[in-house]
PDB file of N, CA and C in Angstrom:
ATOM      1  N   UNK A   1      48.215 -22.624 -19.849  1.00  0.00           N
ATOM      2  CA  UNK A   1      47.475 -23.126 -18.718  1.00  0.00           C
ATOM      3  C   UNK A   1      47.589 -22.225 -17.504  1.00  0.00           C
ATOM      4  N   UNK A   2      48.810 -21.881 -17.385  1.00  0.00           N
ATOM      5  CA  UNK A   2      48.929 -20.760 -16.000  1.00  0.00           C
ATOM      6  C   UNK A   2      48.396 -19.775 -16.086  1.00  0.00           C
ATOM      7  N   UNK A   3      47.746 -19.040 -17.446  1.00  0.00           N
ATOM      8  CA  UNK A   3      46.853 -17.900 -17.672  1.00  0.00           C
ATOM      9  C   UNK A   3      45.375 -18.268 -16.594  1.00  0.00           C
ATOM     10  N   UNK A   4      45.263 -19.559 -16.789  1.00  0.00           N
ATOM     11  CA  UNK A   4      44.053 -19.614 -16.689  1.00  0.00           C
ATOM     12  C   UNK A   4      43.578 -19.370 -14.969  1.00  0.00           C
ATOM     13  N   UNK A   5      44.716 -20.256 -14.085  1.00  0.00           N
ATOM     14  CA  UNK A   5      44.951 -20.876 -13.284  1.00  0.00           C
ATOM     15  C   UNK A   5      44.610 -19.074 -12.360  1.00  0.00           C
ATOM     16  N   UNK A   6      45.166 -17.978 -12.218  1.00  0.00           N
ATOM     17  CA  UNK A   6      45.103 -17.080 -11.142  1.00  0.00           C
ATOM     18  C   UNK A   6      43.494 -16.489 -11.496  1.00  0.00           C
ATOM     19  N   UNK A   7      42.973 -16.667 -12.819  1.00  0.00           N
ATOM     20  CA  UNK A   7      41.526 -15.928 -12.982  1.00  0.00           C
ATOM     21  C   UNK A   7      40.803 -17.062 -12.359  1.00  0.00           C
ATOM     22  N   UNK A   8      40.987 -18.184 -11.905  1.00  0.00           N
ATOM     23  CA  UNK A   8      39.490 -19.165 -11.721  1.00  0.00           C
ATOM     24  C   UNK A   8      39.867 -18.775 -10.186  1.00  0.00           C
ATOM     25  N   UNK A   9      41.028 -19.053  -9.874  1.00  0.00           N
ATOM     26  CA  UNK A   9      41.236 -18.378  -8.498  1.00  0.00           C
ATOM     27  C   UNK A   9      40.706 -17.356  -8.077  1.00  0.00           C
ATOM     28  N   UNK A  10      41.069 -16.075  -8.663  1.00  0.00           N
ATOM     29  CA  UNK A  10      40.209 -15.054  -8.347  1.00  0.00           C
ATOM     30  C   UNK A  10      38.775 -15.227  -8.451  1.00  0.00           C
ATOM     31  N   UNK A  11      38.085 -15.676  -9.488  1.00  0.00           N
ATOM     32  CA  UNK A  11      37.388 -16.197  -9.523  1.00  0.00           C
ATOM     33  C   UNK A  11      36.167 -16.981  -8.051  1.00  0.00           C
ATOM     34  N   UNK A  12      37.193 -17.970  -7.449  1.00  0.00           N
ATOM     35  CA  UNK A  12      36.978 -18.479  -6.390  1.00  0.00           C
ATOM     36  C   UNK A  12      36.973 -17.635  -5.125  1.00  0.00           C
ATOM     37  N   UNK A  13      37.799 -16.643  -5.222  1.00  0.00           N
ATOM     38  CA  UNK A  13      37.541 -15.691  -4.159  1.00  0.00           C
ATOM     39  C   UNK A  13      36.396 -14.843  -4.334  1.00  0.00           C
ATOM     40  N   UNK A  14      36.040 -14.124  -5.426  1.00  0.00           N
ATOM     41  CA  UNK A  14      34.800 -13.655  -5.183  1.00  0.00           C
ATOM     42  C   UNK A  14      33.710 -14.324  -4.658  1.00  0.00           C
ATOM     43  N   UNK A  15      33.554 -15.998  -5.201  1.00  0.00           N
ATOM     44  CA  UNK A  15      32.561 -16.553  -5.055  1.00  0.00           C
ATOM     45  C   UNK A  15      32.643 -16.596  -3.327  1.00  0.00           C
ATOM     46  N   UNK A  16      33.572 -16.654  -2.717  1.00  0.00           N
ATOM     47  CA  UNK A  16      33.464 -16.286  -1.260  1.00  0.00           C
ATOM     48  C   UNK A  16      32.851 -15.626  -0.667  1.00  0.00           C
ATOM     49  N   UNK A  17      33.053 -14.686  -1.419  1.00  0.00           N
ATOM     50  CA  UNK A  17      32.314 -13.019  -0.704  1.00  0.00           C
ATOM     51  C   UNK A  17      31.586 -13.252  -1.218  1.00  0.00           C
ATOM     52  N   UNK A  18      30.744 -13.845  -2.477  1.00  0.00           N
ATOM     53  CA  UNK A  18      29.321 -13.508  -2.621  1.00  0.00           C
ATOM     54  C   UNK A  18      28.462 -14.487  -1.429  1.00  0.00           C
ATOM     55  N   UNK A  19      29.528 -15.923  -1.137  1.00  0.00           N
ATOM     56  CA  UNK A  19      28.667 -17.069  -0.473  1.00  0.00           C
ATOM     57  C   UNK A  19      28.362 -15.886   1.124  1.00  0.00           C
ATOM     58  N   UNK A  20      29.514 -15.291   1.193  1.00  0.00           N
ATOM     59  CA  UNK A  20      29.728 -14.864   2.627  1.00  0.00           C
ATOM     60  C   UNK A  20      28.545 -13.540   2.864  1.00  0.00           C
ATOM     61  N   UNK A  21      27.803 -13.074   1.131  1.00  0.00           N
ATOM     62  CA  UNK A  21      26.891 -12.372   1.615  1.00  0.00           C
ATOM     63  C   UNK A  21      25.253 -13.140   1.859  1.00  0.00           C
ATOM     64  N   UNK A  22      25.407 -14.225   1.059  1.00  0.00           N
ATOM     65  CA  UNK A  22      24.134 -14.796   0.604  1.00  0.00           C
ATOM     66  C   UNK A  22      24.287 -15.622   2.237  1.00  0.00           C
ATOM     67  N   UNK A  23      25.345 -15.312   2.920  1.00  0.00           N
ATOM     68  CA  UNK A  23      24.754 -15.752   4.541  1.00  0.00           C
ATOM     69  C   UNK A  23      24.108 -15.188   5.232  1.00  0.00           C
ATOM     70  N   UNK A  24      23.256 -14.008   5.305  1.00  0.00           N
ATOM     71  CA  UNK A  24      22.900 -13.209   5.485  1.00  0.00           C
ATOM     72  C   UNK A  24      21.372 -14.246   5.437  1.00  0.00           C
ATOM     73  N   UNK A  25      21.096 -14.698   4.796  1.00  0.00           N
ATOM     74  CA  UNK A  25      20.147 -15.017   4.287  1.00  0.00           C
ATOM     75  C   UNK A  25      19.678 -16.698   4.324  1.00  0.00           C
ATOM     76  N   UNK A  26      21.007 -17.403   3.786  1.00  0.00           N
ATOM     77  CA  UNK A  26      20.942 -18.778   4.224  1.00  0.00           C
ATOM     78  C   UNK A  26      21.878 -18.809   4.620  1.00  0.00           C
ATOM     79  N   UNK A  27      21.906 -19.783   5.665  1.00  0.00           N
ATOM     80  CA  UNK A  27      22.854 -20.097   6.903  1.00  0.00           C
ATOM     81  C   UNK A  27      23.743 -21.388   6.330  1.00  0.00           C
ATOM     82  N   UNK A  28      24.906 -21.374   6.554  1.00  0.00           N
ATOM     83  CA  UNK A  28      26.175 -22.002   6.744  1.00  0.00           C
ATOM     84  C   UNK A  28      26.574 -21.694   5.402  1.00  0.00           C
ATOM     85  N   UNK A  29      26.127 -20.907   4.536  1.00  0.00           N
ATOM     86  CA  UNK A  29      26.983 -20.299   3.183  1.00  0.00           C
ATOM     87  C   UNK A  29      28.148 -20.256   3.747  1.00  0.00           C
ATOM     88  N   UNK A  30      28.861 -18.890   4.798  1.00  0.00           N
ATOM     89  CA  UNK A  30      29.814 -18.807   5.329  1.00  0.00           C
ATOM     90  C   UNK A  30      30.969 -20.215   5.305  1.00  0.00           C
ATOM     91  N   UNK A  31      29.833 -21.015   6.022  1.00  0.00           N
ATOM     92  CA  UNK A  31      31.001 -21.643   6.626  1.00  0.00           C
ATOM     93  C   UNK A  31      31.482 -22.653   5.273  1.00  0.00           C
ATOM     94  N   UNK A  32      30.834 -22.660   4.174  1.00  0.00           N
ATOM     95  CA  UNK A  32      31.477 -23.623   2.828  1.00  0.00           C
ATOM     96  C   UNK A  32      32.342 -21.909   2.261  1.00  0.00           C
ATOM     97  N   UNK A  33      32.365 -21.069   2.651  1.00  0.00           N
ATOM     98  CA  UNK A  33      33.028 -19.915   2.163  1.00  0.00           C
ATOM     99  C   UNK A  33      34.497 -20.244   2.867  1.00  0.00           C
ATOM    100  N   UNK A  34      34.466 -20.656   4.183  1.00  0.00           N
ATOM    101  CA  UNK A  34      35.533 -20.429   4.881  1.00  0.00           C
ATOM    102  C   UNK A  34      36.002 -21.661   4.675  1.00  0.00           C
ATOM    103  N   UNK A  35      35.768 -22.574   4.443  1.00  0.00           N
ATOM    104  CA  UNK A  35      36.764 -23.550   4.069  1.00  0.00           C
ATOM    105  C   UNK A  35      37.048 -23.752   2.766  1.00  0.00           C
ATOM    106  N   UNK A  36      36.686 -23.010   1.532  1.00  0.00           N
ATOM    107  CA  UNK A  36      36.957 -22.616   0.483  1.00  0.00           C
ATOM    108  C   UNK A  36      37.886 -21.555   0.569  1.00  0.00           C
ATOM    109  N   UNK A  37      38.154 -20.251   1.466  1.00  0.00           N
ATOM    110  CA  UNK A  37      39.287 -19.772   2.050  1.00  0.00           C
ATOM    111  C   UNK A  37      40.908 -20.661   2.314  1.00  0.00           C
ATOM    112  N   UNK A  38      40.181 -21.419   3.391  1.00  0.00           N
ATOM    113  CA  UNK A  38      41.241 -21.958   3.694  1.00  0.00           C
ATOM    114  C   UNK A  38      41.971 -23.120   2.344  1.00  0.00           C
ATOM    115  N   UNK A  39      40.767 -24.020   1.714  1.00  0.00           N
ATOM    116  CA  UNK A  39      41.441 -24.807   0.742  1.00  0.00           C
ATOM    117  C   UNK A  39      42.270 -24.154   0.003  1.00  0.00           C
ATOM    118  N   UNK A  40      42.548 -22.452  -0.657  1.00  0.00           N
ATOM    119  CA  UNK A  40      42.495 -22.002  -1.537  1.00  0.00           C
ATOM    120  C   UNK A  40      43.830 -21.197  -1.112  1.00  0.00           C
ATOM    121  N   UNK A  41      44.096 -20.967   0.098  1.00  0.00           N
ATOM    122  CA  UNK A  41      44.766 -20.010   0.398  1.00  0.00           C
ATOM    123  C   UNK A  41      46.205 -20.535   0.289  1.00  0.00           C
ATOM    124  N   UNK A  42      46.915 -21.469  -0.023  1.00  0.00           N
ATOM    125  CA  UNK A  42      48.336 -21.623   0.105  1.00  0.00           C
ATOM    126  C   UNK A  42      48.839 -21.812  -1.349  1.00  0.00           C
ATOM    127  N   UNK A  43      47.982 -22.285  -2.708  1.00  0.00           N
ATOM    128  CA  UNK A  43      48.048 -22.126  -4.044  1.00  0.00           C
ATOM    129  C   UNK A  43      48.436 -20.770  -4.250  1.00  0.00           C
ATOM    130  N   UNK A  44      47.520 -19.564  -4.143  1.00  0.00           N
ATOM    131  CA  UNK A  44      47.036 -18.247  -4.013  1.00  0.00           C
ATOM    132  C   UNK A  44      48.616 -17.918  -4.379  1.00  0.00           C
ATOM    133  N   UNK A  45      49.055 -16.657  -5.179  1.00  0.00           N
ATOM    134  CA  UNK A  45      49.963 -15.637  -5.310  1.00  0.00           C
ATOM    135  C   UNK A  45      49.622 -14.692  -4.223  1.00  0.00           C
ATOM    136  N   UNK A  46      50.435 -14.027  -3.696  1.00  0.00           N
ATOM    137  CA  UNK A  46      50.091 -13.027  -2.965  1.00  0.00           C
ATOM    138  C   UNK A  46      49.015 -11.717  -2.820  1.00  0.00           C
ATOM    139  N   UNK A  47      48.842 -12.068  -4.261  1.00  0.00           N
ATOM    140  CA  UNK A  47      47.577 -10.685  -4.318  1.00  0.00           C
ATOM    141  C   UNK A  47      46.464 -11.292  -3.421  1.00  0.00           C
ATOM    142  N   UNK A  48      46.203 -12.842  -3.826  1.00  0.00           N
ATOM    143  CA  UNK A  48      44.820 -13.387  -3.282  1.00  0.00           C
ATOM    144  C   UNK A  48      44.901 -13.749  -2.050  1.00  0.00           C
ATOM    145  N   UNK A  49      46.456 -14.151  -1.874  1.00  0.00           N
ATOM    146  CA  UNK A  49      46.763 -14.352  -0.264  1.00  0.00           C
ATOM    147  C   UNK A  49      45.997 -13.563   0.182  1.00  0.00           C
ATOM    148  N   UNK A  50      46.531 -12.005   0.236  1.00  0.00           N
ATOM    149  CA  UNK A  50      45.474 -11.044   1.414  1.00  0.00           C
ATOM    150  C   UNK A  50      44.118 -11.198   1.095  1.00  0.00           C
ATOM    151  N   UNK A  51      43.406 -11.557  -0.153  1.00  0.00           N
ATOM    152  CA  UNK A  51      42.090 -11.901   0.177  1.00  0.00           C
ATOM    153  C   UNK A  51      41.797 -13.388   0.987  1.00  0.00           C
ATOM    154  N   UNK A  52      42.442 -13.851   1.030  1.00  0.00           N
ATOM    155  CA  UNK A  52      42.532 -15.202   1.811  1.00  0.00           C
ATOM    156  C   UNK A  52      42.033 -14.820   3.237  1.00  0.00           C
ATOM    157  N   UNK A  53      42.999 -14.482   3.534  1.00  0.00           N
ATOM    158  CA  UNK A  53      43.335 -13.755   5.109  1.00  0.00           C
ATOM    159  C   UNK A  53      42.067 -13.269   5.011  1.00  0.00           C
ATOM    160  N   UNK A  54      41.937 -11.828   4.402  1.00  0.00           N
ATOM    161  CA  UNK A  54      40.785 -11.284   4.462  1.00  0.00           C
ATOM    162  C   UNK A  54      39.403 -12.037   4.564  1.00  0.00           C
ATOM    163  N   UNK A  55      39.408 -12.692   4.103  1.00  0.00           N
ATOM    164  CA  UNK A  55      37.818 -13.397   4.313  1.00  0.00           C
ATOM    165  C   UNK A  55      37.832 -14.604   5.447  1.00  0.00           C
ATOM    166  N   UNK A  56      39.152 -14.881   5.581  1.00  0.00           N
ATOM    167  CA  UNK A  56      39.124 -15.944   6.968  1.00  0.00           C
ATOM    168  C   UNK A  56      38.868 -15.146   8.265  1.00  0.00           C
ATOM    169  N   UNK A  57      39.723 -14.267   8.201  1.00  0.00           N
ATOM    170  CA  UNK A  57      39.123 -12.955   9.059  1.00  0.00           C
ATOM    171  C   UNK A  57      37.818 -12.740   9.272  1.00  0.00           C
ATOM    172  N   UNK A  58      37.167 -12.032   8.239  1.00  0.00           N
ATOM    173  CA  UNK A  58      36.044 -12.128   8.242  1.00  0.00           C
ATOM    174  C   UNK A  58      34.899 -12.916   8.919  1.00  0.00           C
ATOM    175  N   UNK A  59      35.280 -14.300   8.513  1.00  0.00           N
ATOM    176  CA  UNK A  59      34.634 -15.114   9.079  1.00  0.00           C
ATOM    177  C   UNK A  59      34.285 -15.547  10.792  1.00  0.00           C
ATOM    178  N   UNK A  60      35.383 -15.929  11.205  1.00  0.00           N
ATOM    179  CA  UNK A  60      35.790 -16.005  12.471  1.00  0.00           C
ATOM    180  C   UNK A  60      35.624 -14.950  13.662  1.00  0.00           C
ATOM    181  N   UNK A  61      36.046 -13.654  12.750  1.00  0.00           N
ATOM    182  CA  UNK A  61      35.549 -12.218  13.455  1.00  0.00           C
ATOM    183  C   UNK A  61      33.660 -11.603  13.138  1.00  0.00           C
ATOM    184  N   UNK A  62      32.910 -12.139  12.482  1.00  0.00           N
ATOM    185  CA  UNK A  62      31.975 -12.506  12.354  1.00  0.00           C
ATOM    186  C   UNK A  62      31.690 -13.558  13.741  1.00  0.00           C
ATOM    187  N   UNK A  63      31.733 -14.735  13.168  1.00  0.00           N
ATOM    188  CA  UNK A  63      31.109 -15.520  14.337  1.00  0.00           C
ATOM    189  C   UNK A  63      30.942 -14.906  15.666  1.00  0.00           C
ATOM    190  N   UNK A  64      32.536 -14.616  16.222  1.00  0.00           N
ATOM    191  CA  UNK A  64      32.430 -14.150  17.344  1.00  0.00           C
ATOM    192  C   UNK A  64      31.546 -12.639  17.598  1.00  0.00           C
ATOM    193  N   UNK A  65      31.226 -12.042  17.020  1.00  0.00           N
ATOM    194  CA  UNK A  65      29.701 -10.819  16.890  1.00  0.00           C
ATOM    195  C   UNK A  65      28.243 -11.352  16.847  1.00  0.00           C
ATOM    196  N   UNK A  66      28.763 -12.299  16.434  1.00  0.00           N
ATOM    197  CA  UNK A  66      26.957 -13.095  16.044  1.00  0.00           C
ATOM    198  C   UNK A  66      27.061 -14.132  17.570  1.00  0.00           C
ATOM    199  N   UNK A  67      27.706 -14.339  17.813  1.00  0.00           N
ATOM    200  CA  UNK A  67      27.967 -15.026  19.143  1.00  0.00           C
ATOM    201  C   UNK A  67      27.704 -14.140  20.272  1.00  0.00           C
ATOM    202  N   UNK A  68      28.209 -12.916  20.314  1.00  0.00           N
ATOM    203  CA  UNK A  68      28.102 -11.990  21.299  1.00  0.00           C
ATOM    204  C   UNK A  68      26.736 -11.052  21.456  1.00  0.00           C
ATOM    205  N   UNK A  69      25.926 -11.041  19.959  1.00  0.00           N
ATOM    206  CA  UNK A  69      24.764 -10.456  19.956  1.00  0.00           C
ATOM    207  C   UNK A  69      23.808 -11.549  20.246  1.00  0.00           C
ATOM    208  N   UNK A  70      24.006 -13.164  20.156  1.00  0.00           N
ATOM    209  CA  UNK A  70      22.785 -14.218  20.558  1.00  0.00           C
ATOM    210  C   UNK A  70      23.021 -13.802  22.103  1.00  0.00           C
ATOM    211  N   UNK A  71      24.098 -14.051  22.644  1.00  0.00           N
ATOM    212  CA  UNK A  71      24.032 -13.829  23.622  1.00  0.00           C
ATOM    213  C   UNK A  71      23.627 -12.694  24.627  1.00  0.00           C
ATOM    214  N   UNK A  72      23.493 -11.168  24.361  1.00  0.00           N
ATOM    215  CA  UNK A  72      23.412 -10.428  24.286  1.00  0.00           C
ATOM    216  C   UNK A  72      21.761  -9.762  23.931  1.00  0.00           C
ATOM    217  N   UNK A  73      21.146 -10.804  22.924  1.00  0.00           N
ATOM    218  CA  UNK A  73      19.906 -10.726  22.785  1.00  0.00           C
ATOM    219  C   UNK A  73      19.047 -10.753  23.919  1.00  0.00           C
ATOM    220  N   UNK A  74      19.204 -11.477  24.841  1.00  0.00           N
ATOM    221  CA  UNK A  74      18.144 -11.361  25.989  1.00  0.00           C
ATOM    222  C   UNK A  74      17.892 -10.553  26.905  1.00  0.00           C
ATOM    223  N   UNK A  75      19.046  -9.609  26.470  1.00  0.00           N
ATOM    224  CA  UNK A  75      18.486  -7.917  27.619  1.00  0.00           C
ATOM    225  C   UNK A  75      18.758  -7.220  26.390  1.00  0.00           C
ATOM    226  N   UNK A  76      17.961  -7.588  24.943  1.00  0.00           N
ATOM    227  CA  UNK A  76      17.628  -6.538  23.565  1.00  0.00           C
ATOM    228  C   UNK A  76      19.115  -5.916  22.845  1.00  0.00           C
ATOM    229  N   UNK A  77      19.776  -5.696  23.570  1.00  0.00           N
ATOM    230  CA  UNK A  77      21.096  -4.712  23.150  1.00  0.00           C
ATOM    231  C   UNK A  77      22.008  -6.066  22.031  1.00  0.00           C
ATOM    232  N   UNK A  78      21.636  -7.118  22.059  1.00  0.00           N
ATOM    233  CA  UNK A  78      22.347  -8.178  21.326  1.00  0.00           C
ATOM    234  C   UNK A  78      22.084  -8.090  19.655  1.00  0.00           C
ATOM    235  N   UNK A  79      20.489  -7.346  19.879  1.00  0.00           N
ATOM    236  CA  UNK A  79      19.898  -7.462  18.501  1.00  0.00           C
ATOM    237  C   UNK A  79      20.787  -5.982  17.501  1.00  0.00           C
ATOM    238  N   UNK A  80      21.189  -4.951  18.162  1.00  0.00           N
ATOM    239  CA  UNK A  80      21.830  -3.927  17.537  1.00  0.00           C
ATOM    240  C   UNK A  80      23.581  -4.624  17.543  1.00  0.00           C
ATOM    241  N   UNK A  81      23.616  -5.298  17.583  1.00  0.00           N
ATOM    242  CA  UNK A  81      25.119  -5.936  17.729  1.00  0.00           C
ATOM    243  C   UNK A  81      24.854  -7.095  16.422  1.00  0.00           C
ATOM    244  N   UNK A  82      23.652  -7.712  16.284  1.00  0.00           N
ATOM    245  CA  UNK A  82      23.531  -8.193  14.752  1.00  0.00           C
ATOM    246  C   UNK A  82      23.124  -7.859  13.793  1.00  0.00           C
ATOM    247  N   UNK A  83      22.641  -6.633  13.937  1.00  0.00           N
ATOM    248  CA  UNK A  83      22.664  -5.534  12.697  1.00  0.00           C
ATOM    249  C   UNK A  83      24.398  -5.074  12.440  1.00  0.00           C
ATOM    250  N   UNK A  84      24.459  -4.458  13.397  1.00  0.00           N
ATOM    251  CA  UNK A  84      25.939  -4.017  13.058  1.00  0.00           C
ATOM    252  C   UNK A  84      26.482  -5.211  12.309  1.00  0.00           C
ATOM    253  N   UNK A  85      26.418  -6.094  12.974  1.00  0.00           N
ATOM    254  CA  UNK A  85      27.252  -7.624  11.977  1.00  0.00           C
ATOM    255  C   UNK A  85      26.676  -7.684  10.800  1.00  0.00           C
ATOM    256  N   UNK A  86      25.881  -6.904  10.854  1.00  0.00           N
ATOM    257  CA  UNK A  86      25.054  -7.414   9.214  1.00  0.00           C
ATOM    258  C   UNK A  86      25.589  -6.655   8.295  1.00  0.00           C
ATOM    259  N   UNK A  87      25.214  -5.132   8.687  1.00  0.00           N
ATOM    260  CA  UNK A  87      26.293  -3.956   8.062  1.00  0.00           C
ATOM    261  C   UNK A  87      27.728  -4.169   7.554  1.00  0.00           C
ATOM    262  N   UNK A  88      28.180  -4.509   9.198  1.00  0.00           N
ATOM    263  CA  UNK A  88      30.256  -4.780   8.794  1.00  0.00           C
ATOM    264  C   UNK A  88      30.193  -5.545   7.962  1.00  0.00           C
ATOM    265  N   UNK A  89      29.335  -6.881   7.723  1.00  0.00           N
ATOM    266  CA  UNK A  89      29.838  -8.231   6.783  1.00  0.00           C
ATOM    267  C   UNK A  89      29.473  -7.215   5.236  1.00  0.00           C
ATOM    268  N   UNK A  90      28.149  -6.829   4.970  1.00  0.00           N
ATOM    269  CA  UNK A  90      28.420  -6.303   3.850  1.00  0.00           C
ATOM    270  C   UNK A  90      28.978  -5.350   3.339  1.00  0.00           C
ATOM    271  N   UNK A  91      29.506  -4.317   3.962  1.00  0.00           N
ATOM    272  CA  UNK A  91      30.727  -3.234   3.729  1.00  0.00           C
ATOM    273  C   UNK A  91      31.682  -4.116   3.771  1.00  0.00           C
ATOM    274  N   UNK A  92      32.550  -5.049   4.447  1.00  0.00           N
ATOM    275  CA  UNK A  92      33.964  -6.009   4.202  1.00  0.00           C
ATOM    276  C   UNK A  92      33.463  -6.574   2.874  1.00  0.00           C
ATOM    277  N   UNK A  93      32.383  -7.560   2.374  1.00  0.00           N
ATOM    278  CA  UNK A  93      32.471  -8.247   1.472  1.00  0.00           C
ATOM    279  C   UNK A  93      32.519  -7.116   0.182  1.00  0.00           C
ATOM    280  N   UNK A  94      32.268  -5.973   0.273  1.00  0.00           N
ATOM    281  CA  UNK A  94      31.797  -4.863  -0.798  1.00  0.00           C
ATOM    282  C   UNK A  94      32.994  -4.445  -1.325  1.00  0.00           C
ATOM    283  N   UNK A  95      33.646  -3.852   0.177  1.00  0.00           N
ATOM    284  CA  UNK A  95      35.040  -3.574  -0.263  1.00  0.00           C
ATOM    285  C   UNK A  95      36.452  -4.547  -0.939  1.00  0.00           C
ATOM    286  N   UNK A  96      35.805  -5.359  -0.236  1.00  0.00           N
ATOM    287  CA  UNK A  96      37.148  -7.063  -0.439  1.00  0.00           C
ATOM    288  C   UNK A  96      36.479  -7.107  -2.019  1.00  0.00           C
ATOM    289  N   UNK A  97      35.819  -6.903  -3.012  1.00  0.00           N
ATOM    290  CA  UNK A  97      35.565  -7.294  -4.394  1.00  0.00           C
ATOM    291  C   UNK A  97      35.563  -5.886  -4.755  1.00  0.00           C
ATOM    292  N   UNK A  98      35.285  -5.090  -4.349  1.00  0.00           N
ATOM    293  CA  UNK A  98      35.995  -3.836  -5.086  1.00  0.00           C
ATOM    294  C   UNK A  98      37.410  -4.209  -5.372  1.00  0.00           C
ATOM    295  N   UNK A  99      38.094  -4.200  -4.045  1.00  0.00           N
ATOM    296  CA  UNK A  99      39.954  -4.460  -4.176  1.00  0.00           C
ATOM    297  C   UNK A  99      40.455  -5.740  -5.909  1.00  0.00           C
ATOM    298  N   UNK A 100      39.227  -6.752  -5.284  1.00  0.00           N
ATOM    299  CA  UNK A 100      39.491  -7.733  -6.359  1.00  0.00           C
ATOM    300  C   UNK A 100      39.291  -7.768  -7.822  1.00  0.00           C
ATOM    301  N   UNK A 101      37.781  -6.669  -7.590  1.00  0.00           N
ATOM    302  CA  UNK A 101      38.288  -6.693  -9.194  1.00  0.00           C
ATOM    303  C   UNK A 101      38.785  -5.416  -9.760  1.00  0.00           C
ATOM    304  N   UNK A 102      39.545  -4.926  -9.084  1.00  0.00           N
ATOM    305  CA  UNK A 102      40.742  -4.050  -9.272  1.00  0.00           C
ATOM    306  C   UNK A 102      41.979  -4.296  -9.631  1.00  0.00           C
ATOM    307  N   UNK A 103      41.726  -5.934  -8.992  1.00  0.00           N
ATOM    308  CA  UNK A 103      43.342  -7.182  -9.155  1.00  0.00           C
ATOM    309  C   UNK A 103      43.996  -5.938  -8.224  1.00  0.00           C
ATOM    310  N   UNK A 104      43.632  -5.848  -6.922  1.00  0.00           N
ATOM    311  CA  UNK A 104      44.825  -5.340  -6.095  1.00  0.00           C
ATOM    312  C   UNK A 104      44.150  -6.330  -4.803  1.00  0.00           C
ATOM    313  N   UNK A 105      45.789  -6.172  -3.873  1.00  0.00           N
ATOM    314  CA  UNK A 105      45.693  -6.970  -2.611  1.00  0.00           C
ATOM    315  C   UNK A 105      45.042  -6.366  -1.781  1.00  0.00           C
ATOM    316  N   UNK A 106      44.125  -6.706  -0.663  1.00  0.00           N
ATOM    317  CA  UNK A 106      43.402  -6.023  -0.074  1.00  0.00           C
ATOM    318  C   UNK A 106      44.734  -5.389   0.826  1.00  0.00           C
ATOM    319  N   UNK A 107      43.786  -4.127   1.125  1.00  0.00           N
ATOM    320  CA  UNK A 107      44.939  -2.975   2.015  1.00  0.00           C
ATOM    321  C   UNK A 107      45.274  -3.123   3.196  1.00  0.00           C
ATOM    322  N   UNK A 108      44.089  -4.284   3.654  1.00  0.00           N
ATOM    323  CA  UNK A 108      44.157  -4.269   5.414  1.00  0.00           C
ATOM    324  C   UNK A 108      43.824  -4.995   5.751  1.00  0.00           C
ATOM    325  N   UNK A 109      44.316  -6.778   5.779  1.00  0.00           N
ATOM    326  CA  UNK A 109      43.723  -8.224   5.556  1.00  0.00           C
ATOM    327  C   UNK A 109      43.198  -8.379   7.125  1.00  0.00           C
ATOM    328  N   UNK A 110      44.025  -7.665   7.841  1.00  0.00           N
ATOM    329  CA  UNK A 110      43.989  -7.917   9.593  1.00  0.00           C
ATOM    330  C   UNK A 110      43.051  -6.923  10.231  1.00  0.00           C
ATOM    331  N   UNK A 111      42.508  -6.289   9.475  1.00  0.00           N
ATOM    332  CA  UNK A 111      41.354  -5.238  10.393  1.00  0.00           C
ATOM    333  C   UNK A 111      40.458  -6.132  10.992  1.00  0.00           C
ATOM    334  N   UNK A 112      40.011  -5.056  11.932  1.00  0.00           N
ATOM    335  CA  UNK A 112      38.782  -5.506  12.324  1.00  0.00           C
ATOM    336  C   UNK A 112      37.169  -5.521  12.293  1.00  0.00           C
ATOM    337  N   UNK A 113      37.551  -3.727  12.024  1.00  0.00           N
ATOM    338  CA  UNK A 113      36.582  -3.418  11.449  1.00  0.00           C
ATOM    339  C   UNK A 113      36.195  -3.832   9.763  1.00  0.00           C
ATOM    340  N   UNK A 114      35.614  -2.798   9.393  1.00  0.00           N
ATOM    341  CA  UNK A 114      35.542  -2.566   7.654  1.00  0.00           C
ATOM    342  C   UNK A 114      36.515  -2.775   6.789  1.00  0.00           C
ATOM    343  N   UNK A 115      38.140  -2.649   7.089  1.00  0.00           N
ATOM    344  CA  UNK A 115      38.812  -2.878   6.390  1.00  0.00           C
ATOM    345  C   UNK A 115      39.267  -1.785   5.368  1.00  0.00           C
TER     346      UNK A 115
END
């Protein structure tokens, strides 16, 4: 049974990063991503821990870009601040499932950038 138990996990973390890209597209994916983070993260062995982190990160450090470019939108310069968010989220989610299905811990759960 414990075979099974760290692959559905991992498992569950990708499905993060995929929900966290398909936000891009439909809205509040993320946020059933991030509390699938958080449900998930104290079971987790340490490898997935840092993807834990990593995508809660993500999230939160997200918002606050997409927060700063709505705001930011009304003298235009907001709209190159949600591209960039669009970019960073899919280079983090690209790299965070490279790491994973490598079965290694991500390298840099606390970046800010790309990771």
């Amino acid at each position: 049974m414990n075979d099974t138990a760290p692959g559905s996990t991992a498992g569950t973390a990708k499905i993060i990063y995929i929900l966290y890209l398909v936000n891009v597209v439909v809205p509040f994916t993320g946020l059933v991503g991030v509390i699938m983070a958080y449900l998930n993260q104290k079971d987790a062995d340490e490898m997935l821990k840092t993807h834990y982190r990593f995508q809660i990160r993500t999230f939160w450090i997200g918002l606050l870009y997409v927060f700063i470019g709505a705001l930011l939108s009304v003298v235009l310069i907001g709209y190159l601040i949600l591209l960039f968010y669009v970019v960073w989220l899919i280079v983090r989610c690209v790299k965070g499932m490279q790491a994973l299905d490598k079965n290694e811990a991500h390298p840099n759960p606390a970046s800010w950038m790309f990771g």
